[in-house]
Protein backbone atom coordinates (compact mmCIF):
# COMPACT_ATOMS: atom_id res chain seq x y z
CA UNK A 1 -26.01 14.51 -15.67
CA UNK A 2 -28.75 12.83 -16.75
CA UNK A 3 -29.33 8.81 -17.23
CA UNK A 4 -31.32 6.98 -19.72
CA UNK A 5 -32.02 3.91 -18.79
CA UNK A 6 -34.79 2.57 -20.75
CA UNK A 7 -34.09 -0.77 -23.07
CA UNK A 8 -34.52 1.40 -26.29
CA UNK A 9 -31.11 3.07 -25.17
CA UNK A 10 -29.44 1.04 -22.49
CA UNK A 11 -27.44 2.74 -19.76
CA UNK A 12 -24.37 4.81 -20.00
CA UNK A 13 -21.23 5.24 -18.20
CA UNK A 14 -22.44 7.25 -15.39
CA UNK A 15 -22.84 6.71 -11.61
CA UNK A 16 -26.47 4.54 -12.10
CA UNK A 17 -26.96 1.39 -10.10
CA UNK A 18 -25.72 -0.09 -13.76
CA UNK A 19 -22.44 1.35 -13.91
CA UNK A 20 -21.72 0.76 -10.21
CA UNK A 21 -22.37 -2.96 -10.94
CA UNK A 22 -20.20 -3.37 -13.60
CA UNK A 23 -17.19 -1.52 -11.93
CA UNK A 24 -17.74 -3.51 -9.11
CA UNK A 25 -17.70 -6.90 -11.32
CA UNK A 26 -14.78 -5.62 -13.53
CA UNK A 27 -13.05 -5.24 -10.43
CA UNK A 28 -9.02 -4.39 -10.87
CA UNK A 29 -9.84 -3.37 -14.86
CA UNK A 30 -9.13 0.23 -16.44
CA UNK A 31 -12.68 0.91 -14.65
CA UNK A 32 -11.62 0.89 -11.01
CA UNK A 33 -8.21 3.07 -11.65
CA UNK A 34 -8.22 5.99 -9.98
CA UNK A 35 -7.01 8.20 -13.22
CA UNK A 36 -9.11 9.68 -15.72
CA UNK A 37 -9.81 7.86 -18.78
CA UNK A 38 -11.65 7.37 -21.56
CA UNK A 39 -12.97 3.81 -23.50
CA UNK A 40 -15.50 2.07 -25.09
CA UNK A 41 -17.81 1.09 -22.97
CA UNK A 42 -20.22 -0.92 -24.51
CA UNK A 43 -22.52 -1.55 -27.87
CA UNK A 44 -25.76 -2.91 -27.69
CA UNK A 45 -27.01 -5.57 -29.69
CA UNK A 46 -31.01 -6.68 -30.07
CA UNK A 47 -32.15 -9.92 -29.48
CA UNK A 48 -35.52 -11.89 -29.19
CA UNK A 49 -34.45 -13.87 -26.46
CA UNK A 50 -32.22 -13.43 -23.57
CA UNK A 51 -31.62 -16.75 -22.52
CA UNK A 52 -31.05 -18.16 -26.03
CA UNK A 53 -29.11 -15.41 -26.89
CA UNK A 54 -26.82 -16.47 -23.90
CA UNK A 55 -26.38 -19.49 -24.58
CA UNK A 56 -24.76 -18.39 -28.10
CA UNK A 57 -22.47 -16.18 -27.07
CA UNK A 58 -21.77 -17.86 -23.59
CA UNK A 59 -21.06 -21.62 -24.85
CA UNK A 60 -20.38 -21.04 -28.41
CA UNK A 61 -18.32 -18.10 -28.41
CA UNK A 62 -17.01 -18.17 -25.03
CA UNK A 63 -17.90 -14.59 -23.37
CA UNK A 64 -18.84 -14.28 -19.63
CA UNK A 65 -21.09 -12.71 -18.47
CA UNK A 66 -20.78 -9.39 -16.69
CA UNK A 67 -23.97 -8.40 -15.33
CA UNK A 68 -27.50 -10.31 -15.43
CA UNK A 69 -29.94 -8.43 -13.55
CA UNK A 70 -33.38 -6.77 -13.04
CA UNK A 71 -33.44 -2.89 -13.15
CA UNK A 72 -36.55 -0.80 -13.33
CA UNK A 73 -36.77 -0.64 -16.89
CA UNK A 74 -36.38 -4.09 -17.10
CA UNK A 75 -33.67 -7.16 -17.54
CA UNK A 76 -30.17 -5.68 -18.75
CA UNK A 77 -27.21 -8.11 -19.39
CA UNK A 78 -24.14 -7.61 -20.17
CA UNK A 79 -21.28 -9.59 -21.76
CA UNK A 80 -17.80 -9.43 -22.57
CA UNK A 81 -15.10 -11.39 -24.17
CA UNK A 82 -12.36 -13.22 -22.71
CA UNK A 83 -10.10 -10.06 -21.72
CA UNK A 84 -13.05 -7.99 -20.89
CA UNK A 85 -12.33 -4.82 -22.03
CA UNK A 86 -15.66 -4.11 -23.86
CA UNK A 87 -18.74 -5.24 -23.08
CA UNK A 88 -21.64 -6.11 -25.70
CA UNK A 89 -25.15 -4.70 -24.06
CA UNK A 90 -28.31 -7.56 -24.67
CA UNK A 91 -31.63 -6.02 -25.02
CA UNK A 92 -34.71 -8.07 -25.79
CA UNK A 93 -36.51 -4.31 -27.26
CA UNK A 94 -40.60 -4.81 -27.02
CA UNK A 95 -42.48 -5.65 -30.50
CA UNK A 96 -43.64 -3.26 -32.72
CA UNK A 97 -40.81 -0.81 -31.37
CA UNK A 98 -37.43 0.66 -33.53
CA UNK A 99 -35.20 -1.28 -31.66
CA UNK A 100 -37.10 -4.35 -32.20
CA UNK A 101 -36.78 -4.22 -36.26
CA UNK A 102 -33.05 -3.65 -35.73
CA UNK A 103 -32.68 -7.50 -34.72
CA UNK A 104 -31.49 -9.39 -37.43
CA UNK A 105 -29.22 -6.81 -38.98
CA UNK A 106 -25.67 -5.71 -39.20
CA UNK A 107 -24.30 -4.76 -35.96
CA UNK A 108 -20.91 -3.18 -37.34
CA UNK A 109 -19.48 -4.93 -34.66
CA UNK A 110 -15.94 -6.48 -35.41
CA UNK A 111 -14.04 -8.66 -32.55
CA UNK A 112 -9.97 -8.76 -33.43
CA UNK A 113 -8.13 -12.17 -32.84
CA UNK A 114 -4.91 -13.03 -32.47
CA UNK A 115 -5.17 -16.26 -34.37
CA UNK A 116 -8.04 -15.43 -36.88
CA UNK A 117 -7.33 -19.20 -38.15
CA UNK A 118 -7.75 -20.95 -34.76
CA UNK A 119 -10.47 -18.46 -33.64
CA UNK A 120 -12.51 -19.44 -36.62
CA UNK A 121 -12.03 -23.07 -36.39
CA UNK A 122 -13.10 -22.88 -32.53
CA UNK A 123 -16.12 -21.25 -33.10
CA UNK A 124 -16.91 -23.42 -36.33
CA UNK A 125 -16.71 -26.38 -34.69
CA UNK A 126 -19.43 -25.04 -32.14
CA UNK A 127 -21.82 -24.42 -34.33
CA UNK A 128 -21.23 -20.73 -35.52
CA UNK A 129 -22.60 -19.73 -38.74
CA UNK A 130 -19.95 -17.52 -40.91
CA UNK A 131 -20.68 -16.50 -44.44
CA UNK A 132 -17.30 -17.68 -45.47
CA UNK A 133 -13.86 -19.15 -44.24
CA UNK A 134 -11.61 -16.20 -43.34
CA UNK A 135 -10.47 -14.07 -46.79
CA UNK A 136 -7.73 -12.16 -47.02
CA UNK A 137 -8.44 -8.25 -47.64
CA UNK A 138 -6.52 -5.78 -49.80
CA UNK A 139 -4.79 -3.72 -46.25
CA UNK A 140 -3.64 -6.87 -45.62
CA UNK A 141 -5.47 -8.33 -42.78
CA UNK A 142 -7.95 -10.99 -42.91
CA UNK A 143 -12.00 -10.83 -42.75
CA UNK A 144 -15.01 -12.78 -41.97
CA UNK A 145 -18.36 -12.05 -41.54
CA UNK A 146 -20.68 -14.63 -38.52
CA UNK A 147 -23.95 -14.42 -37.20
CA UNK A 148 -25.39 -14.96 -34.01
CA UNK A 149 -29.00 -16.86 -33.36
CA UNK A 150 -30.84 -13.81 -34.40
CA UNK A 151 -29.07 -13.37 -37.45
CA UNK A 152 -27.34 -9.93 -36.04
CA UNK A 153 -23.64 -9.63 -38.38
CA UNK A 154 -21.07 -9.59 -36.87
CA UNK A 155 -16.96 -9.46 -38.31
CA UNK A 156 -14.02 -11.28 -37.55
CA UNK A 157 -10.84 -9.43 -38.41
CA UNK A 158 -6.95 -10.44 -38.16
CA UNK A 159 -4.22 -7.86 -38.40
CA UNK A 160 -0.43 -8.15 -38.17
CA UNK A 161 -0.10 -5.06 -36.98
CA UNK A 162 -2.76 -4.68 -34.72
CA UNK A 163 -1.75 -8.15 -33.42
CA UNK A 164 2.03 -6.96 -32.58
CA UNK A 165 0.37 -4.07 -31.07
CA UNK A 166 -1.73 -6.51 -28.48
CA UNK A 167 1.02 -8.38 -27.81
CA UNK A 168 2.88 -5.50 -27.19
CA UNK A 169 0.50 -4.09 -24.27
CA UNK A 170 0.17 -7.29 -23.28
CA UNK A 171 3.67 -7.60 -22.82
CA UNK A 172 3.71 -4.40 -21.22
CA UNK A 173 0.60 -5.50 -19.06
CA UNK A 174 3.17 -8.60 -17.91
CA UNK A 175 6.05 -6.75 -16.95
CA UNK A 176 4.26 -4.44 -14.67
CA UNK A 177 2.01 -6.89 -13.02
CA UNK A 178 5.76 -9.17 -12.44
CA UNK A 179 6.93 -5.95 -10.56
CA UNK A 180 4.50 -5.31 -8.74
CA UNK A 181 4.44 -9.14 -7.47
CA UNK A 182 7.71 -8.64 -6.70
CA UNK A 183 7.31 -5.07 -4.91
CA UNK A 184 4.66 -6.93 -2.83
CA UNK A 185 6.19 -9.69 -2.25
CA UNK A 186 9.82 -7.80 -1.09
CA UNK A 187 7.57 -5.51 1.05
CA UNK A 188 6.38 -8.41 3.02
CA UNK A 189 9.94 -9.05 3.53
CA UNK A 190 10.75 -6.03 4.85
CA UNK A 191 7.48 -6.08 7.10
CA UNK A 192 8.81 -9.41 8.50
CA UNK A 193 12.28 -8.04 9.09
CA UNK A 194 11.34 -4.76 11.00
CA UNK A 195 8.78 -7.00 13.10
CA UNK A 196 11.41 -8.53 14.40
CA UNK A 197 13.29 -4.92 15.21
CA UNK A 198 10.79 -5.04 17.66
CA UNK A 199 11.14 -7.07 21.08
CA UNK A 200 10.71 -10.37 21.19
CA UNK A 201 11.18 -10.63 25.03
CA UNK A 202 10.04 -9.17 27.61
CA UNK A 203 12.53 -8.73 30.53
CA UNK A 204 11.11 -9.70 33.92
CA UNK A 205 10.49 -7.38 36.37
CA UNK A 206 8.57 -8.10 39.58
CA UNK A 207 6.95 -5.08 40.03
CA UNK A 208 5.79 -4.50 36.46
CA UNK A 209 3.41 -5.56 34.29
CA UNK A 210 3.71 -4.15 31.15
CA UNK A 211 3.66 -4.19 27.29
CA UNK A 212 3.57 -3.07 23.57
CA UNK A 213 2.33 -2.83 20.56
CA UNK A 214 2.78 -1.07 17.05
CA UNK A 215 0.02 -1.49 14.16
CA UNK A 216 1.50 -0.18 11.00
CA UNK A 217 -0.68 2.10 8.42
CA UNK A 218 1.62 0.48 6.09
CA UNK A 219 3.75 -2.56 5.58
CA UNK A 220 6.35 -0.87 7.14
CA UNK A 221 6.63 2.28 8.93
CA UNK A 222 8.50 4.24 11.89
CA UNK A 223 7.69 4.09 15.11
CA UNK A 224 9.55 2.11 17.33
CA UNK A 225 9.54 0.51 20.85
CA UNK A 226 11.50 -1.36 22.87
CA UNK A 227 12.24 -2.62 25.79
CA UNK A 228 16.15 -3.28 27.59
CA UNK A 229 17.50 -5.32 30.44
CA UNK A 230 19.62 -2.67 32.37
CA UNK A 231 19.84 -5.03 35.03
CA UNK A 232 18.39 -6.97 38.12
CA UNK A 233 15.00 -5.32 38.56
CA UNK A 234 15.94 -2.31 35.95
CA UNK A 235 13.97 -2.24 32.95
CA UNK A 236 14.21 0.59 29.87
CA UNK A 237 11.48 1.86 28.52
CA UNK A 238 11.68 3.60 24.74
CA UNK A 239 9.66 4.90 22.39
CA UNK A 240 10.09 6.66 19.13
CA UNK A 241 8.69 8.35 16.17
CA UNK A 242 10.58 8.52 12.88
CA UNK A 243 9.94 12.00 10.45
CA UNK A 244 8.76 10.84 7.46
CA UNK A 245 6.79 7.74 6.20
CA UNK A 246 6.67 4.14 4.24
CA UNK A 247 9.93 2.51 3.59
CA UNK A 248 12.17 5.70 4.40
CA UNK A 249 11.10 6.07 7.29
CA UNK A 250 11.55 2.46 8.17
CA UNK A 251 14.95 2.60 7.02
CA UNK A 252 15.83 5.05 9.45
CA UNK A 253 14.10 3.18 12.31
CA UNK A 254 16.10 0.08 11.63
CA UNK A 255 19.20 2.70 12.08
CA UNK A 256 17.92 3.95 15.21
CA UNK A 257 16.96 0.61 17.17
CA UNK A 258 21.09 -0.21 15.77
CA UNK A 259 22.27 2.96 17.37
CA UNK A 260 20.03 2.40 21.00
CA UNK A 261 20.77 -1.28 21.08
CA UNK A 262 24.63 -0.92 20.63
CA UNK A 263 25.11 2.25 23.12
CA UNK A 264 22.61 0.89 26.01
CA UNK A 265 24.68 -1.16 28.02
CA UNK A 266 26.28 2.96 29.00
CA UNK A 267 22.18 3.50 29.69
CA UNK A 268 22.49 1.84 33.12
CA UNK A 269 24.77 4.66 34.81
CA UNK A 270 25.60 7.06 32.32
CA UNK A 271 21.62 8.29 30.44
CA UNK A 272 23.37 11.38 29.53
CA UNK A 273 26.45 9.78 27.71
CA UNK A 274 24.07 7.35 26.10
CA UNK A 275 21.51 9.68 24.41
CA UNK A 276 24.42 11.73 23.75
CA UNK A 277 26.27 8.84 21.82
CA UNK A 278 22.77 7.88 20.39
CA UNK A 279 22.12 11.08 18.33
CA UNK A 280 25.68 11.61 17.03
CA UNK A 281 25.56 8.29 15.50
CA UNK A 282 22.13 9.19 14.11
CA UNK A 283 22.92 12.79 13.17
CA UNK A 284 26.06 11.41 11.15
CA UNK A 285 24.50 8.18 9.49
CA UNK A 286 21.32 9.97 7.73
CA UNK A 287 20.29 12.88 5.67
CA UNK A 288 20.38 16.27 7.23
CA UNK A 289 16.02 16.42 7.62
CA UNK A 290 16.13 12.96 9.58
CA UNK A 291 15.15 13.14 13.14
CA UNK A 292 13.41 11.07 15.76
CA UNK A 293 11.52 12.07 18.83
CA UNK A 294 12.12 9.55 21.73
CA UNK A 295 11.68 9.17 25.60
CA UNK A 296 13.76 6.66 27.07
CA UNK A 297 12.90 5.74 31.06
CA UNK A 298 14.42 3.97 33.14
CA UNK A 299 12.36 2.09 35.93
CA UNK A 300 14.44 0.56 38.91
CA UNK A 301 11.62 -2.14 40.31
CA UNK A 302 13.51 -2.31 43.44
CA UNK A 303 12.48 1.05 44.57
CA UNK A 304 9.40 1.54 42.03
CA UNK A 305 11.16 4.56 40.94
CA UNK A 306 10.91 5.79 37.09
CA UNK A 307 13.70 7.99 35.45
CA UNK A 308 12.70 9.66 32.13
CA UNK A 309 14.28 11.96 29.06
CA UNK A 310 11.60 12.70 26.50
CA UNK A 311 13.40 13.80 23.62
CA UNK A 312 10.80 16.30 21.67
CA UNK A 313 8.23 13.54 21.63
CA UNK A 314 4.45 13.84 23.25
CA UNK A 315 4.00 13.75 27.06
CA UNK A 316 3.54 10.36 28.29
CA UNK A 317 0.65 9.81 30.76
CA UNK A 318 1.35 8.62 34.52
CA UNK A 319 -2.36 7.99 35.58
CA UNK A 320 -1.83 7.55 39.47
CA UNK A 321 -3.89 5.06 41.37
CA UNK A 322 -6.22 8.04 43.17
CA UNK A 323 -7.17 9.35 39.39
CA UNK A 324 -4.32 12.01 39.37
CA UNK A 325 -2.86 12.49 35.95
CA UNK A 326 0.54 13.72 35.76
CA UNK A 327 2.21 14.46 32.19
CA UNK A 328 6.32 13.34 31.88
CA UNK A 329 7.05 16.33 29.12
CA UNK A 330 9.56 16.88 26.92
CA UNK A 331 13.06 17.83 28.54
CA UNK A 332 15.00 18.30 25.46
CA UNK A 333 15.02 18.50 21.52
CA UNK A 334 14.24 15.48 18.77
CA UNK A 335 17.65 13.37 18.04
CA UNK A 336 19.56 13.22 15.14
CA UNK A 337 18.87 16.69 13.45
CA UNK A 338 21.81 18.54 15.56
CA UNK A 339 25.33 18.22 16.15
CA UNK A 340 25.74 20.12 18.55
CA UNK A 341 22.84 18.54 20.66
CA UNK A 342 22.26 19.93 24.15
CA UNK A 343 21.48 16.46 26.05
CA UNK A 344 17.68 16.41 27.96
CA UNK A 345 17.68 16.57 31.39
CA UNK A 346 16.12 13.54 33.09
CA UNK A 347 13.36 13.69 35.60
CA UNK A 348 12.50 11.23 38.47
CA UNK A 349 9.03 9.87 38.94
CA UNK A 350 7.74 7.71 42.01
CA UNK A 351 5.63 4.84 40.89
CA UNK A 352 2.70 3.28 43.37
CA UNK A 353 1.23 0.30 43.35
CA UNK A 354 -1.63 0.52 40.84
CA UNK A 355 0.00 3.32 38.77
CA UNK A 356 -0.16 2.86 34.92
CA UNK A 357 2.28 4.57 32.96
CA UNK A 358 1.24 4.75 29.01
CA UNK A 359 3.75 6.07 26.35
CA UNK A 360 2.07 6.74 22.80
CA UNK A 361 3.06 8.00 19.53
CA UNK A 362 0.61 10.47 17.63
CA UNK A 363 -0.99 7.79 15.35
CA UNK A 364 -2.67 6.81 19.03
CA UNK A 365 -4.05 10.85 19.62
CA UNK A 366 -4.46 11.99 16.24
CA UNK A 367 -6.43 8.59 15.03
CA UNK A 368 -9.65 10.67 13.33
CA UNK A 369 -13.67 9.57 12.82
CA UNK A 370 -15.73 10.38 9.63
CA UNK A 371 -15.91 13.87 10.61
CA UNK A 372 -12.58 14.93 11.11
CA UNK A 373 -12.51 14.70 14.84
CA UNK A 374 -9.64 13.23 16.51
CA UNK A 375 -9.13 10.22 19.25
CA UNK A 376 -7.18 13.00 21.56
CA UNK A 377 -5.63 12.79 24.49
CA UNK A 378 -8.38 12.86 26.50
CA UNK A 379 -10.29 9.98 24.91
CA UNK A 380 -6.72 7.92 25.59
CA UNK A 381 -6.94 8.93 29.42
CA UNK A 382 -10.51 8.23 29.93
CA UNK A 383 -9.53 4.69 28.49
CA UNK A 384 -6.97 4.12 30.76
CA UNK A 385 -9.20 4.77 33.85
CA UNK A 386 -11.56 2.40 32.30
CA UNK A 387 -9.43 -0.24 31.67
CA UNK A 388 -7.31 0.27 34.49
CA UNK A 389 -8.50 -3.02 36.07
CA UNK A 390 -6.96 -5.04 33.52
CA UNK A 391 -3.27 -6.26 32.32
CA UNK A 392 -1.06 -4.45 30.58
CA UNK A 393 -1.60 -6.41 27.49
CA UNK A 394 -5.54 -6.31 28.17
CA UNK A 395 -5.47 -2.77 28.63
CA UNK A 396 -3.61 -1.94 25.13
CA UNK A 397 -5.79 -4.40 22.88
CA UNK A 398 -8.55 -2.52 24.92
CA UNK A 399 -7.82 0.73 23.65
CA UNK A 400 -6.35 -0.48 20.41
CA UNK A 401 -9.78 -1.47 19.98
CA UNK A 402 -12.02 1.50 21.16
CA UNK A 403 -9.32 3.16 18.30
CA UNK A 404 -10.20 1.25 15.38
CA UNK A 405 -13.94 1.67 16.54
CA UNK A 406 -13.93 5.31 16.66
CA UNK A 407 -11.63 5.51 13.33
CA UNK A 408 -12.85 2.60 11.44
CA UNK A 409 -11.87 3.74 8.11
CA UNK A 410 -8.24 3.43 6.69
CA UNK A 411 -5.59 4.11 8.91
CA UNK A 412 -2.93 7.04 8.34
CA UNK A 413 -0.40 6.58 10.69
CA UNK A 414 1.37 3.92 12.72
CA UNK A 415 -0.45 3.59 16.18
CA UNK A 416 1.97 2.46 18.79
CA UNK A 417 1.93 2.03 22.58
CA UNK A 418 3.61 1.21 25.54
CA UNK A 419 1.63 0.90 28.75
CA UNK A 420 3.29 -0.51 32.27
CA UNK A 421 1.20 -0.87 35.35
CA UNK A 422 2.59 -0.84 38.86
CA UNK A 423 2.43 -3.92 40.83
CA UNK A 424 1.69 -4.38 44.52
């Protein structure tokens, strides 16, 4: 499409450096929704001066202004009454040219106010010439013609109708702006409830350092970790991903973190029995698609020896302290989307001093770049061999960072992560 942007014609909506301007300015107006639509963008009126001009229409009528800048064709301003949804286009045209003999003359402009009576009196008082007080017209409305400093006519028109109909959207406009405030503001409620579904702290255990951490792509989401005291020097580790996303999904977090924390104190002798009790309680308390993919460990410090079921969810890393990588993969199904669940079978690690043991959820792997290329799993190992050297907690913000770097645009899904590191 092409773009005239000379002063004869001034610009049109379009993608020119103009229009980006203005959307930018207009900010959260009908010009930055994301639906197609269609409006009245602007008019152009001819003056002689600019910065006279402005001063009418800025201090005696009370517009803003929109956009005052230098293009290539020249100065282009633009200015807009209080609720900004036109804008009126000033153009100082060169002498001698058509545009230029159009100053002075009727625009065919009309501005509609709610109060024609206190409108007129406003902008009488400041020095605005009309041709007459406000008359009453034969439809019913009422009518009055003003100029501006260049003599260019312009109309000021009250309607009952019309008026009913403006206070009708703006009404409208209310009401949805009140809901959203409140949709906002009862998200960040729930986004301070869940964050404290998460632990708050973290057992000790003597030959452990670990930690975690779960950024949401959205106020809430559902992934989950957590950590429980199964006794002296026994720690459990969990982590789990929720099907689904947004507020359902955190929903049926919240029900699983209820279902793990009430069944674990059966997690210190009995993992079978308490994974078992975990998805029947799940399975029977939410929709038939509802599932979660968890691995629950258990580490007993004493003997630096880790005991794992991952439930359907991704490997979890155990990056020994001589470079070997060894993958803890899934021993059984997801929870919650069988009754008649076949319980995982658990697997027995040994742990060395300077062993880090990372669990992740996919928002960690499948993080992507500009081009479509994702974080992987072998990014995520190469960081942990780099950061090995650190703590726990410096070795996640480490990698949460190198994340965000290599994905920097918005993010999709929840990135959580668990990482423990062996202790001498």
């Amino acid at each position: 499409m092409e773009v005239d942007l000379s002063p004869e014609s001034g610009p049109v909506i379009d993608d020119s450096p103009v229009q980006k301007k203005v959307g930018s300015t207009l900010g959260s107006t009908a010009l930055s929704r994301p639906s197609t639509y269609l409006r009245i963008f602007k008019s152009n009126v001819f003056v002689r001066d600019l910065d006279h001009s402005l001063k009418f229409y800025v201090d005696q009528l009370g517009f803003k202004v929109v956009v005052d800048g230098l293009f290539d064709f020249g100065r282009w301003v633009a200015i807009a009454p209080p609720d900004g949804s036109t804008i009126l286009a000033l153009t100082s045209p060169k002498r001698g040219s058509e545009n230029h003999k159009l100053i002075g003359r009727n625009t065919h402009i009309g501005f509609i106010s709610e109060d024609m009576n206190a409108t007129y009196e406003l902008w009488h008082s400041r020095g605005v010439r009309f041709e007459s007080p406000p008359q009453k017209t034969l439809w019913g409305g009422a009518f009055a013609k003003f100029v501006d400093v260049d003599g260019n006519e312009f109309e000021l028109i009250a309607s009952d109708e019309m008026s009913r109909e403006i206070e009708s959207q703006r009404r409208a406009v209310e009401e949805k702006l009140e809901a959203e405030r409140r949709a906002a503001q009862e998200m960040e409620i729930a986004k301070q409830v869940q964050a404290r579904l998460f632990p708050q702290i973290l057992p000790a255990v003597k030959t452990l350092d670990y930690a975690g951490v779960c950024i949401q792509a959205r106020h809430v989401g559902g992934d989950y970790y957590d950590f429980l005291t199964l006794g002296p020097e026994r720690l459990g580790l969990l982590i789990g991903d929720i099907s689904g996303k947004g507020i359902a999904a955190a929903l049926l977090m919240a029900n699983l973190q209820a279902n793990l924390r009430s069944q674990f104190s059966m997690a210190r002798d009995e993992p079978h029995a308490f994974l078992q009790c975990v998805n029947q309680l799940f399975y029977e308390n939410t929709v038939d698609s509802a599932y979660a993919t968890v691995i629950f460990a258990e580490y007993d410090g004493m003997a630096r020896r880790l005991r794992y079921a991952n439930c359907g969810h991704l490997s979890a890393l155990l990056l020994h302290g001589d470079g070997l990588l060894e993958r803890l993969q899934s021993t059984g199904t997801v929870l919650g989307l069988f009754k008649d669940w076949e319980c995982p079978t658990t697997v027995e690690c040994q742990l060395s001093p300077g062993d880090i043991l990372a669990l992740y959820t996919d928002g960690v792997t499948e993080s992507f770049n500009p081009d479509g290329e994702e974080f992987g799993e072998e990014r995520l190992v190469d960081a942990l061999q780099r950061y090995r050297e650190e703590t726990a907690r410096g070795i996640i913000s480490s990698i949460v960072a190198e994340i965000q770097r290599f994905s920097p645009e918005e993010q999709h899904d929840d990135i959580t992560l668990i990482v423990a590191k062996c202790r001498g």
